[in-house]
N, C-alpha and C. Protein backbone atom coordinates (compact mmCIF):
# COMPACT_ATOMS: atom_id res chain seq x y z
N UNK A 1 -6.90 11.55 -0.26
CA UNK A 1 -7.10 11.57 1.17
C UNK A 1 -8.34 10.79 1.56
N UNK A 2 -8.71 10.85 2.99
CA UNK A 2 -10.00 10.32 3.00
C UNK A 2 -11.01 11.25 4.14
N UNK A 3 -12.06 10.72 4.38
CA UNK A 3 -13.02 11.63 4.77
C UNK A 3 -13.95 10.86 5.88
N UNK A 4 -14.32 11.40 6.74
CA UNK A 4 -15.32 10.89 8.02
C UNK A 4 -15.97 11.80 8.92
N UNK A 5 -17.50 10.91 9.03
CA UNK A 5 -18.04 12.39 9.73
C UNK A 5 -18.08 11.54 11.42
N UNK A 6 -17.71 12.31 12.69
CA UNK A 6 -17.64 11.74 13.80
C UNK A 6 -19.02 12.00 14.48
N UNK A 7 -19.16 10.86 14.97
CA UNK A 7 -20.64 10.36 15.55
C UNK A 7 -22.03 11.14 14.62
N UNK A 8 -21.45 10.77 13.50
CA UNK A 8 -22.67 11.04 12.21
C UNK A 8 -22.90 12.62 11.99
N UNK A 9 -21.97 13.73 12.71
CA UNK A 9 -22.26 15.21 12.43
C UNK A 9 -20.82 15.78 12.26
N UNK A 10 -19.94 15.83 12.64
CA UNK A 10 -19.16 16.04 12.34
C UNK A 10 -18.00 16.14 11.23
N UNK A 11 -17.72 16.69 10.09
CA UNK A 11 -16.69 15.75 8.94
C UNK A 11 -15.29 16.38 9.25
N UNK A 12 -14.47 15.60 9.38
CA UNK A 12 -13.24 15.14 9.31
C UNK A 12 -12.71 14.95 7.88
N UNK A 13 -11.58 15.89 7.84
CA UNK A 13 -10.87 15.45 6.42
C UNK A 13 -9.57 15.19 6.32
N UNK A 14 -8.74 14.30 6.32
CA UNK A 14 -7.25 13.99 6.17
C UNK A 14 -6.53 13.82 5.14
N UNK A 15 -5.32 13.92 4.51
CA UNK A 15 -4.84 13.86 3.43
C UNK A 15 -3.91 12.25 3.41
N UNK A 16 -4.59 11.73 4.20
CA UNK A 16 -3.95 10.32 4.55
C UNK A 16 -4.59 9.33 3.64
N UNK A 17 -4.34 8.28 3.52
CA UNK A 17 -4.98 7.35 2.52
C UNK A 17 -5.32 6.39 3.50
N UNK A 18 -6.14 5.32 3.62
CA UNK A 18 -7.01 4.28 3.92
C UNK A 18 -7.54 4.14 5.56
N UNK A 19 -7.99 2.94 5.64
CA UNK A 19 -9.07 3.13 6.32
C UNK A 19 -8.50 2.97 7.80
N UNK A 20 -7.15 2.45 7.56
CA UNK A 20 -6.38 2.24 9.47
C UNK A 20 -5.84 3.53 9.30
N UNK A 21 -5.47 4.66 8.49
CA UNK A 21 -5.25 6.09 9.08
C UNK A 21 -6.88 6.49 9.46
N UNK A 22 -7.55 6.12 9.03
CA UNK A 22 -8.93 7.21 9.93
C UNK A 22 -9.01 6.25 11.07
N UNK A 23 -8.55 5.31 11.63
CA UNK A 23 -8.82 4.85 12.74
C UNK A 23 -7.59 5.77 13.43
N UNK A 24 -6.59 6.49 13.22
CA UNK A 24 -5.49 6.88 13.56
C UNK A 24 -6.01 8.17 14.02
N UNK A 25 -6.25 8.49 12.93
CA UNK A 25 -7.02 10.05 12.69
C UNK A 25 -8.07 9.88 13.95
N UNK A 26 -8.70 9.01 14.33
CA UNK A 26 -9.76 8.31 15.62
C UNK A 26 -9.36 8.74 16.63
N UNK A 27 -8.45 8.32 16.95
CA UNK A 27 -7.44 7.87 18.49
C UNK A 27 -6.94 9.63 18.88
N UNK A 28 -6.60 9.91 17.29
CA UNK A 28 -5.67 11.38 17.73
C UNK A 28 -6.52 12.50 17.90
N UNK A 29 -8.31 12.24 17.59
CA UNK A 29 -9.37 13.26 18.11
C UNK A 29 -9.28 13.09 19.42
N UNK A 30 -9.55 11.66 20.04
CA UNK A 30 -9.98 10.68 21.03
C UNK A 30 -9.02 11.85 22.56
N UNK A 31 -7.74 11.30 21.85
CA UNK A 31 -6.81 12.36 23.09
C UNK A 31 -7.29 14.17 22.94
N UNK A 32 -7.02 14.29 21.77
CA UNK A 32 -7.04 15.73 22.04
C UNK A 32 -8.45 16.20 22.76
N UNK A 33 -9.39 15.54 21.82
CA UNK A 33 -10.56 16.35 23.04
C UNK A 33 -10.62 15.83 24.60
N UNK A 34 -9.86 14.66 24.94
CA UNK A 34 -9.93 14.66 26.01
C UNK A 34 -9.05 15.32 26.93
N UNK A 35 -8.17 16.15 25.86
CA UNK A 35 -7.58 17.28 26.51
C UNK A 35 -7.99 18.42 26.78
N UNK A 36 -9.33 18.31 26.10
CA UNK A 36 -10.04 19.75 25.70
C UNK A 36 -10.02 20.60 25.23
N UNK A 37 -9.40 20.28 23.54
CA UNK A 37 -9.05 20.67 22.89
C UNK A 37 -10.75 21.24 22.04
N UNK A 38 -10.16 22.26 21.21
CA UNK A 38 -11.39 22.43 20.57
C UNK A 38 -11.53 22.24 18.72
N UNK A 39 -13.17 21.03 19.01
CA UNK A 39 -13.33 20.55 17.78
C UNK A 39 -12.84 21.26 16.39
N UNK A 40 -12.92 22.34 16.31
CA UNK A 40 -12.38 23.36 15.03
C UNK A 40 -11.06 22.87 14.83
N UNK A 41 -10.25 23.20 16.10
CA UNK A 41 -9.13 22.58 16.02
C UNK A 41 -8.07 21.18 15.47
N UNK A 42 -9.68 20.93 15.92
CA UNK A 42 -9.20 19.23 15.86
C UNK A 42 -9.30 19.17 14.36
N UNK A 43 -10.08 19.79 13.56
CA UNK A 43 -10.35 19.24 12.74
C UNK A 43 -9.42 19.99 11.81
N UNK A 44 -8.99 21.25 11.98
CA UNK A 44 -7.74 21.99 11.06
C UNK A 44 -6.27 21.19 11.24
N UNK A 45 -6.59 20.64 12.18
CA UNK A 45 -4.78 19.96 12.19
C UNK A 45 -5.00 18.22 12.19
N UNK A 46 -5.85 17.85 12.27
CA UNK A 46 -6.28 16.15 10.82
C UNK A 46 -6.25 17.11 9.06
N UNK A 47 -6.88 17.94 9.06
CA UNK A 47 -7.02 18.47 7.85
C UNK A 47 -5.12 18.48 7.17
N UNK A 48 -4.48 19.39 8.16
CA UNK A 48 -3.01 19.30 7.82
C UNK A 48 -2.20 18.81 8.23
N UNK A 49 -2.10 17.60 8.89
CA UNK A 49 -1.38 16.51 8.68
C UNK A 49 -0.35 16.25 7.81
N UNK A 50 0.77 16.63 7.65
CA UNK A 50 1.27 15.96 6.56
C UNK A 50 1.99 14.34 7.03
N UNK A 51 1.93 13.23 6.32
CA UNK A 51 2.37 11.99 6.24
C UNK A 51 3.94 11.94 5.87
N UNK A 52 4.52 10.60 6.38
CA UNK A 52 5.62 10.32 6.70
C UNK A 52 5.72 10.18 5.10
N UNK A 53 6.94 10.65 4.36
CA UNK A 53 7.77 9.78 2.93
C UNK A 53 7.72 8.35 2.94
N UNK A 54 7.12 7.96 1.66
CA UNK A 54 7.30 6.39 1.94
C UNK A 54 6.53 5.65 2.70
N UNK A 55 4.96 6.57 3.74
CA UNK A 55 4.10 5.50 4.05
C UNK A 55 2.71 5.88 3.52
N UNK A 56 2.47 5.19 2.33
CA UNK A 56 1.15 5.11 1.70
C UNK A 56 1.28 6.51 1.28
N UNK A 57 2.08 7.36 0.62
CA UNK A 57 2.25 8.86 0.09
C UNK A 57 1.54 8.56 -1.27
N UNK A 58 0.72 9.65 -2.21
CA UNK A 58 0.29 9.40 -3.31
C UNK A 58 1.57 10.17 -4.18
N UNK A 59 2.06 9.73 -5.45
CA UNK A 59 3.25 9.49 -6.40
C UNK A 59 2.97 9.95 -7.35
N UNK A 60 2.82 11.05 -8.17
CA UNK A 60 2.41 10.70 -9.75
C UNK A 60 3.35 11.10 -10.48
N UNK A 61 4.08 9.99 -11.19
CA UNK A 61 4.55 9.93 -12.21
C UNK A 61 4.25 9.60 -13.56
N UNK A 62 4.11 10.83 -14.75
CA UNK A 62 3.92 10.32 -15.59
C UNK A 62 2.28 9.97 -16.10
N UNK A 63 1.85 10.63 -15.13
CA UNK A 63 0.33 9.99 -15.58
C UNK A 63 0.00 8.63 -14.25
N UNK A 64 1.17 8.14 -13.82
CA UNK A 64 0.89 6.84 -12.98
C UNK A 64 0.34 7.15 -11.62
N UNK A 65 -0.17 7.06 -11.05
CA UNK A 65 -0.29 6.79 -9.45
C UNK A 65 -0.20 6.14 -8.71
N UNK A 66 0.80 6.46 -8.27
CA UNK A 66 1.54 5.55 -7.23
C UNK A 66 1.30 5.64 -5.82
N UNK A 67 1.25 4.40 -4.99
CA UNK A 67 0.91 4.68 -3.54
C UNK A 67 2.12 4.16 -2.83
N UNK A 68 3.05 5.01 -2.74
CA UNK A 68 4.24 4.94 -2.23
C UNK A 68 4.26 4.17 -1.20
N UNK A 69 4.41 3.20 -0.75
CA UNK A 69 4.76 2.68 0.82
C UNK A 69 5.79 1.86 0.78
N UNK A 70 6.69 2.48 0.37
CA UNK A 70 7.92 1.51 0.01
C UNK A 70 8.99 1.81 1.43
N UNK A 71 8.58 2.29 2.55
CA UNK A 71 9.42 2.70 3.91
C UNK A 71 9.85 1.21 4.77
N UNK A 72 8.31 0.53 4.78
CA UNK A 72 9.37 -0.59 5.19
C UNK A 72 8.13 -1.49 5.00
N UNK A 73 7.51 -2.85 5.72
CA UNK A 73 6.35 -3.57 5.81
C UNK A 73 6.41 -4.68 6.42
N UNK A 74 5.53 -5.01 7.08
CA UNK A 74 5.22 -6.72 7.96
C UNK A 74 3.75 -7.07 7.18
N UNK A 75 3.48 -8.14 7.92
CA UNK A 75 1.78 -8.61 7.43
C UNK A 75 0.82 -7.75 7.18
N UNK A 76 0.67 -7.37 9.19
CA UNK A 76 -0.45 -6.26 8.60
C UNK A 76 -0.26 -4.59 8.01
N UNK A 77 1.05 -4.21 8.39
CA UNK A 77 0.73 -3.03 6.96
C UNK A 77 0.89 -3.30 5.86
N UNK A 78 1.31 -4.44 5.27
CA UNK A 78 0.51 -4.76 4.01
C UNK A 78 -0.61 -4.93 3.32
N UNK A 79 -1.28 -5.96 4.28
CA UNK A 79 -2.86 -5.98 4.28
C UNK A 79 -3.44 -4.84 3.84
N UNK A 80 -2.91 -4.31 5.11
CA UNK A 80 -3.69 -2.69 5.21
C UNK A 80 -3.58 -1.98 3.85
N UNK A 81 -2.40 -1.51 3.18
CA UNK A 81 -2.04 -1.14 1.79
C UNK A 81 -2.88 -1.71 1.13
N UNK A 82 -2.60 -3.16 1.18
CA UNK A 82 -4.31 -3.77 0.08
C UNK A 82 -4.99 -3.25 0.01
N UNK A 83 -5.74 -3.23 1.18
CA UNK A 83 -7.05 -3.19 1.69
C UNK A 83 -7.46 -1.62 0.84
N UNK A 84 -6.63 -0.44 1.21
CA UNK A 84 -6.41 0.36 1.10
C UNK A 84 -6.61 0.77 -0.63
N UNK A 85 -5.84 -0.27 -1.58
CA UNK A 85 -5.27 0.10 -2.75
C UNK A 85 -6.91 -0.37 -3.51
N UNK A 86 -7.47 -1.66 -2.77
CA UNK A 86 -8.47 -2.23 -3.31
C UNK A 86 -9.77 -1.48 -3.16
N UNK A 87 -9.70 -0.34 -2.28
CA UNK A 87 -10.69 0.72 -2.02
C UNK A 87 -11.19 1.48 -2.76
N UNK A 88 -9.94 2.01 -4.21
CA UNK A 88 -10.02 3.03 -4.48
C UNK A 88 -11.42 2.72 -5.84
N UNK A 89 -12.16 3.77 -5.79
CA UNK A 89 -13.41 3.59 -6.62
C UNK A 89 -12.81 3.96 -8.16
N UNK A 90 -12.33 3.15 -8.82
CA UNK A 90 -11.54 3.66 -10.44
C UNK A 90 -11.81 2.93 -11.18
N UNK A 91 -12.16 3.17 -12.71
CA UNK A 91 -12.26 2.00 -13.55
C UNK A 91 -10.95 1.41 -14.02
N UNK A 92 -9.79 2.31 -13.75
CA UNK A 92 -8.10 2.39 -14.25
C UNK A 92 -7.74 0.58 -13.34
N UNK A 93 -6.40 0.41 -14.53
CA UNK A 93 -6.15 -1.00 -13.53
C UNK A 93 -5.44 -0.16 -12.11
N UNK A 94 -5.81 -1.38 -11.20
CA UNK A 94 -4.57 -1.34 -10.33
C UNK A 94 -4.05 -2.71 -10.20
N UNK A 95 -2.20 -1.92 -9.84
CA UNK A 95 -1.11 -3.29 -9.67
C UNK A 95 -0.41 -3.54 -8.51
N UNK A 96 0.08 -3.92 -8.14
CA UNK A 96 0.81 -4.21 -6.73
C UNK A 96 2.22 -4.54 -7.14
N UNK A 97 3.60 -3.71 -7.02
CA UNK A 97 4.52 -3.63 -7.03
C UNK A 97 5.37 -4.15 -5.85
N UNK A 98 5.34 -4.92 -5.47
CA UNK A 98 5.88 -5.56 -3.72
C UNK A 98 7.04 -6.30 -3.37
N UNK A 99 7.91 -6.05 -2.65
CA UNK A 99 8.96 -6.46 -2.39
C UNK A 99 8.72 -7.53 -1.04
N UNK A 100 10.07 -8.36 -0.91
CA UNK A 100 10.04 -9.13 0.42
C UNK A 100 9.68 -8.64 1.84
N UNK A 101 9.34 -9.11 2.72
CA UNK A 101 9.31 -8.94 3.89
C UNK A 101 9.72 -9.65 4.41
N UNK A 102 10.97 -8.72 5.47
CA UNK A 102 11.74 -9.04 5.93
C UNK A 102 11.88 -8.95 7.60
N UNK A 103 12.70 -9.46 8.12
CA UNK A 103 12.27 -9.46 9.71
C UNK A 103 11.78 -10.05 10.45
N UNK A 104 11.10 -11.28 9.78
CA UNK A 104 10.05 -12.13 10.30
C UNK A 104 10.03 -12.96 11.13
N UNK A 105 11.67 -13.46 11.34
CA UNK A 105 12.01 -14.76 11.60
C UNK A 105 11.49 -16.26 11.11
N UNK A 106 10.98 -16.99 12.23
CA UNK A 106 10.51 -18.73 11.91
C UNK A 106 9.32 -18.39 11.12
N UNK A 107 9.02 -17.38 11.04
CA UNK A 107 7.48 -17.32 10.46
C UNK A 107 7.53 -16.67 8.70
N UNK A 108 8.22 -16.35 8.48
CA UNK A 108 8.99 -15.41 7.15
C UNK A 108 7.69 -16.55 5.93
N UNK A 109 7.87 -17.55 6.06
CA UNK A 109 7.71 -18.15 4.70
C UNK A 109 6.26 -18.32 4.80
N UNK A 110 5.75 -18.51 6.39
CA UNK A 110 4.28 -18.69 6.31
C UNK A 110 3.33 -17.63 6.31
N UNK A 111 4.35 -16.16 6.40
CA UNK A 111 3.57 -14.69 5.83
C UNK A 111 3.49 -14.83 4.57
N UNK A 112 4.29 -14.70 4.15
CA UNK A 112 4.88 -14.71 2.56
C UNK A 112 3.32 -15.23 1.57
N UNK A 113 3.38 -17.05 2.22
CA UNK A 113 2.17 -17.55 1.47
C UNK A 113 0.64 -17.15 1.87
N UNK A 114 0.29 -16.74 3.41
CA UNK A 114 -0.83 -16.23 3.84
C UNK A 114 -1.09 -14.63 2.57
N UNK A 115 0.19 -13.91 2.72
CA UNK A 115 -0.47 -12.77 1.57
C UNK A 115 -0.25 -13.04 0.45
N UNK A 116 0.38 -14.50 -0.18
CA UNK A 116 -0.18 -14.14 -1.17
C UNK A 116 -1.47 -15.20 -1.48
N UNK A 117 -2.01 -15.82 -0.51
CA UNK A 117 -3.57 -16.14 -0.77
C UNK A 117 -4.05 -14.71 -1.01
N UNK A 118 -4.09 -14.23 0.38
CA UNK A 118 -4.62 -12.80 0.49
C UNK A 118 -4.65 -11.41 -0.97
N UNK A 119 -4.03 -11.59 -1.24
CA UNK A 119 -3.54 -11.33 -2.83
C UNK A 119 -4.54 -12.01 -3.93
N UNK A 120 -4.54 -13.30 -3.75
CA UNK A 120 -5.39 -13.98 -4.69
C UNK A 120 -6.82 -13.34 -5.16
N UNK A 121 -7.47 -12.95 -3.81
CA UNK A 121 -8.87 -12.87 -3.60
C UNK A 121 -9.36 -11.50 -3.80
N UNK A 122 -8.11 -10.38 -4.30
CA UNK A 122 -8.21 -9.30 -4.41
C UNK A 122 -8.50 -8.72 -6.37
N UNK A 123 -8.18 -9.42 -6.72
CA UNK A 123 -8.59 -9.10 -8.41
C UNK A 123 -7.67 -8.02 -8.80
N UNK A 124 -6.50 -7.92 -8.40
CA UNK A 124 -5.48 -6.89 -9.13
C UNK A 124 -5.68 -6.93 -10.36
N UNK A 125 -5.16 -6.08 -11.14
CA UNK A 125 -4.83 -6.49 -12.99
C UNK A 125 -3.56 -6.86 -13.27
N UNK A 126 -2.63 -6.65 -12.06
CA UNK A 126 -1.30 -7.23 -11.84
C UNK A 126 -0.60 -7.00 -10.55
N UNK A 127 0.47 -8.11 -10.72
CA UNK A 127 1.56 -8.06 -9.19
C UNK A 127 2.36 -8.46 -9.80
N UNK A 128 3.39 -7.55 -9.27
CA UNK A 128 5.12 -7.71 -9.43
C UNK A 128 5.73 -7.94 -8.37
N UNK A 129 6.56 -9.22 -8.12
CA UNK A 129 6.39 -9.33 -6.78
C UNK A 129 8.30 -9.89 -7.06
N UNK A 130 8.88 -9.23 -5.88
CA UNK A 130 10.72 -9.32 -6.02
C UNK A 130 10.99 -9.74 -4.69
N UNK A 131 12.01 -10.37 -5.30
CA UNK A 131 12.61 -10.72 -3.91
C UNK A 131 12.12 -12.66 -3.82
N UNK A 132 13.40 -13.13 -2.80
CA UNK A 132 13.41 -14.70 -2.93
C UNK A 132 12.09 -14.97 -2.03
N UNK A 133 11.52 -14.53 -1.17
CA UNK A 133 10.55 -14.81 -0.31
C UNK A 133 9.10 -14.56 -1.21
N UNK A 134 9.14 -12.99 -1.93
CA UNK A 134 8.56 -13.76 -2.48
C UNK A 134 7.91 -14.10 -3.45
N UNK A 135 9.12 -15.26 -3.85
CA UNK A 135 8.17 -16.40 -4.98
C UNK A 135 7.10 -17.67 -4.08
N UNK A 136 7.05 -17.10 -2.81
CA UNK A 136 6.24 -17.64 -2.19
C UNK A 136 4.90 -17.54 -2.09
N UNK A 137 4.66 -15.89 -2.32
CA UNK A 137 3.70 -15.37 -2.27
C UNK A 137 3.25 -15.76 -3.41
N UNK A 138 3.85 -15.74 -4.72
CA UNK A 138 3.49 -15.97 -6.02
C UNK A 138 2.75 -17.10 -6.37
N UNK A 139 3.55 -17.79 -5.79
CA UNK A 139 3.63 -19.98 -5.47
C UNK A 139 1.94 -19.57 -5.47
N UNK A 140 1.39 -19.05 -3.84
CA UNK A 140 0.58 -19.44 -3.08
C UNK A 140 -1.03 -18.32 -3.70
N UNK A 141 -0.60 -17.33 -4.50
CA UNK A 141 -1.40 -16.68 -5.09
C UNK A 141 -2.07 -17.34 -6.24
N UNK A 142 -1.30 -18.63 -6.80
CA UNK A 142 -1.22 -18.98 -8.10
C UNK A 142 -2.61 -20.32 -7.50
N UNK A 143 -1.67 -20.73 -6.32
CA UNK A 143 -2.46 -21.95 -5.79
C UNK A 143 -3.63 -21.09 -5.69
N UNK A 144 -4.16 -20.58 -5.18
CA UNK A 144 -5.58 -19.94 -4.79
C UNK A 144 -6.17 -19.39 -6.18
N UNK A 145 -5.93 -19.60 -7.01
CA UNK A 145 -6.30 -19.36 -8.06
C UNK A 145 -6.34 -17.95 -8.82
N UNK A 146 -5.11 -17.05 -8.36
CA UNK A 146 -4.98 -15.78 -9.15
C UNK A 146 -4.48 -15.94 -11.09
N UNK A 147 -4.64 -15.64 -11.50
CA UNK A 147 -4.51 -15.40 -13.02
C UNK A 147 -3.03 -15.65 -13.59
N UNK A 148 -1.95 -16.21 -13.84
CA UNK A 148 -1.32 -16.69 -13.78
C UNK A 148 -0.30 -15.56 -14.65
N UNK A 149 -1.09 -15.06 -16.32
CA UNK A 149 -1.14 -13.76 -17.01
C UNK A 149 -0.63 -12.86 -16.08
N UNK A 150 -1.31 -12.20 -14.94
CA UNK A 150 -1.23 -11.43 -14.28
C UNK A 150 -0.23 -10.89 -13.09
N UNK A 151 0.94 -11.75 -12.90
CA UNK A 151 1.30 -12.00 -11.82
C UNK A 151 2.91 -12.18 -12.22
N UNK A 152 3.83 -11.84 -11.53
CA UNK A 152 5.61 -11.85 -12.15
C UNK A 152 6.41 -12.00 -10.87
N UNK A 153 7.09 -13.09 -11.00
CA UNK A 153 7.97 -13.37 -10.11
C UNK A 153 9.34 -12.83 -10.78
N UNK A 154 10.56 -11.97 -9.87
CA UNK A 154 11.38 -11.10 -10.28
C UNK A 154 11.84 -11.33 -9.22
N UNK A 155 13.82 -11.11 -9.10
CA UNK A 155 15.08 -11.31 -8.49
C UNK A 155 14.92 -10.29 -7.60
N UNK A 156 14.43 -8.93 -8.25
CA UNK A 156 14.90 -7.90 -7.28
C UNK A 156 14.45 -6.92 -7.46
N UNK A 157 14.22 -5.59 -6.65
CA UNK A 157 13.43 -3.82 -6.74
C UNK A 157 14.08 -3.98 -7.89
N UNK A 158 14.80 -3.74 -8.51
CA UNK A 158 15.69 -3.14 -9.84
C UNK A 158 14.80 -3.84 -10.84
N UNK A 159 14.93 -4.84 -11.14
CA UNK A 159 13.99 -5.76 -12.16
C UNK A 159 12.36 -5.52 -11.77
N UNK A 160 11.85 -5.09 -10.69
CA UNK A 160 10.58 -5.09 -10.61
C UNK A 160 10.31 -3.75 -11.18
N UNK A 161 11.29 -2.86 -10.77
CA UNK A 161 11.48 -1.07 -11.16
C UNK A 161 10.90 -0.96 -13.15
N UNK A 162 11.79 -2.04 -13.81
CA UNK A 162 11.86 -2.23 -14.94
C UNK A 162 10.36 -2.69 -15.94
N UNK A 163 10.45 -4.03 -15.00
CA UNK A 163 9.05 -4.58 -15.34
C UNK A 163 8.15 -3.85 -15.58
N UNK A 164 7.73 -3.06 -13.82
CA UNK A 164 6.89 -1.75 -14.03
C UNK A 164 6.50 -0.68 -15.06
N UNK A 165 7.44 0.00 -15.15
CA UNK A 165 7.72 0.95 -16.17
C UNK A 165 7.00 0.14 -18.00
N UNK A 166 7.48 -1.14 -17.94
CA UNK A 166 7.08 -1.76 -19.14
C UNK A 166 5.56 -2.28 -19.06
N UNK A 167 5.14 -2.12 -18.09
CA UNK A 167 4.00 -2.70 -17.52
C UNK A 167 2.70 -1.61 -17.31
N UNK A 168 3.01 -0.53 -16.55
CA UNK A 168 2.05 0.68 -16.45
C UNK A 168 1.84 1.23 -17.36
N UNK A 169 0.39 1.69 -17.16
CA UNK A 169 -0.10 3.08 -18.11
C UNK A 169 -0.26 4.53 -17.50
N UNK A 170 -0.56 5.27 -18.35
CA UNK A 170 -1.43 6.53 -17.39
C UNK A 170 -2.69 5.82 -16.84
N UNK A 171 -2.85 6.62 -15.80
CA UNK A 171 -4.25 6.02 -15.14
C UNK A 171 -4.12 4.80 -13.98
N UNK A 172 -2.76 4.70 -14.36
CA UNK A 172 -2.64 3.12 -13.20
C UNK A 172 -2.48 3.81 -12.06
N UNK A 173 -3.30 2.90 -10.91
CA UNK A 173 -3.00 3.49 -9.54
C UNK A 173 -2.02 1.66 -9.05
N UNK A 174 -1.30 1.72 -8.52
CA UNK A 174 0.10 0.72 -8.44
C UNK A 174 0.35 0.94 -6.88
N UNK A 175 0.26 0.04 -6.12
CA UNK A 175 1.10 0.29 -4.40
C UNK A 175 2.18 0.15 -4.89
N UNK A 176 3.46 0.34 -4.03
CA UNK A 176 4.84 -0.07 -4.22
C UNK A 176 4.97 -0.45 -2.61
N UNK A 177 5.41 -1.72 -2.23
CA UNK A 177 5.10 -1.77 -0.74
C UNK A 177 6.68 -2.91 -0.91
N UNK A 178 7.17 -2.69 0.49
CA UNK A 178 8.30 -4.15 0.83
C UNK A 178 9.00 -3.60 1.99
N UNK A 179 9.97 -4.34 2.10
CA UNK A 179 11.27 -4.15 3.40
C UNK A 179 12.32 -2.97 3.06
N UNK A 180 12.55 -2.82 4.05
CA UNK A 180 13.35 -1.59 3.78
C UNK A 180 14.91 -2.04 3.10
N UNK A 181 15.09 -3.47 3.30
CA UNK A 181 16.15 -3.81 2.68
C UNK A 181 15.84 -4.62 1.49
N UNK A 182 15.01 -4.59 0.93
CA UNK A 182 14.66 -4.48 -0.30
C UNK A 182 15.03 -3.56 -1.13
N UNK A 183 14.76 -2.09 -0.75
CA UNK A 183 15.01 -1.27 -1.68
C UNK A 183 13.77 -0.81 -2.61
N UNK A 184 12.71 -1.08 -2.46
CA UNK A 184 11.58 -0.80 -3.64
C UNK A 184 11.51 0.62 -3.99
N UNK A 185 12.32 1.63 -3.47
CA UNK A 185 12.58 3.05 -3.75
C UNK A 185 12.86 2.75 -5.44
N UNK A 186 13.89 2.03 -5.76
CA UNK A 186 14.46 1.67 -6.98
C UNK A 186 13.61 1.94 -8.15
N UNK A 187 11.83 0.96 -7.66
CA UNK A 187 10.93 0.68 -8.86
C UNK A 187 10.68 2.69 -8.78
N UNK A 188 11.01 3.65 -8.57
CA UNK A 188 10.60 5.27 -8.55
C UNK A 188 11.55 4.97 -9.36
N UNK A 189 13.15 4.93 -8.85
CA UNK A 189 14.17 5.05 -10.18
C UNK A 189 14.37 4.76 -11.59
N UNK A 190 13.25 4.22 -12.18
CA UNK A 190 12.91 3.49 -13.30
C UNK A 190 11.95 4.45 -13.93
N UNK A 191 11.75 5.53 -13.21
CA UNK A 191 10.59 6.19 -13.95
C UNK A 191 11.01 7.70 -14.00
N UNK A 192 12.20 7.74 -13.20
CA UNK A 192 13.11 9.30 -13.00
C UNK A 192 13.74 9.07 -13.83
């Protein structure tokens, strides 16, 4: 989960993961006390929150940890997942399990390569990345100079599901992020 104290006295605790849910967790103090709601309150029901299946949920299989966000994705809740995955204070690798994004229209191919610069600059210990879009990301991660070792271009969730499994240890914390017609539920089926 994560943790925040409001206007430096207050702490806030959520069972949400990264840093655009405490801006969420923000907005949803923001109304309630301006409903006049009371702070105790506020802070027992951020405390129990429970999160949607499939957005940024923590996974453990096996020893693995997984950051489930396999519900659906565009640019920026991906980012965000990064941003998010690249947060976590661990000496354990982390990998990025990621499927296409889909939906995009005229712009599909020039997301694709923007994250996977964005990708580049992040120091994963690996990415599994499925789906025809993207070997774009891969292309453009490779150009920016990500590790070449490190990085797997794959047909599909099913083959990335596989990879994975051959790929993780205990201790790995792993996003699983893509389109909902992707399927990245699959890379879970590889480990059930």
């Amino acid at each position: 989960g994560s943790s925040f104290y409001l206007n430096g006295k207050d702490l806030f605790e959520t069972p949400l993961l990264g840093r655009h849910n405490i801006l969420n967790c923000l907005l949803a103090i923001l109304v309630a006390t301006t409903l006049g709601m009371d702070n105790a309150l506020i802070q027992k029901a951020i405390s129990s929150f429970k999160g949607i299946p499939g957005r940024l949920q923590h996974k453990e299989i096996e020893g693995i940890h997984f950051l489930d966000d396999s519900y659906n994705s565009n640019p920026a809740s991906f980012k965000a997942s990064l941003e998010t995955l690249k947060d976590f204070k661990i000496r354990e690798r982390k990998g990025v399990v990621c499927g296409d994004r889909l939906e995009l229209g005229e712009k599909t191919e020039d997301f694709h390569r923007e994250l996977g610069a964005f990708i580049s600059h992040l120091l994963f210990d690996f990415v599994i990345a499925a789906g025809p879009y993207s070997k774009l990301l891969v292309d453009e991660a490779l150009k920016n100079g990500f590790d070449p070792k490190r990085i797997t271009h794959v047909k599909n969730s099913a083959e990335a599901g596989k990879l994975c499994r051959e790929t993780a240890v205990p201790g790995d914390r792993i996003l699983v992020k893509g389109s909902r017609g992707i399927q990245m539920e699959k890379v879970f089926e590889c480990f059930i």
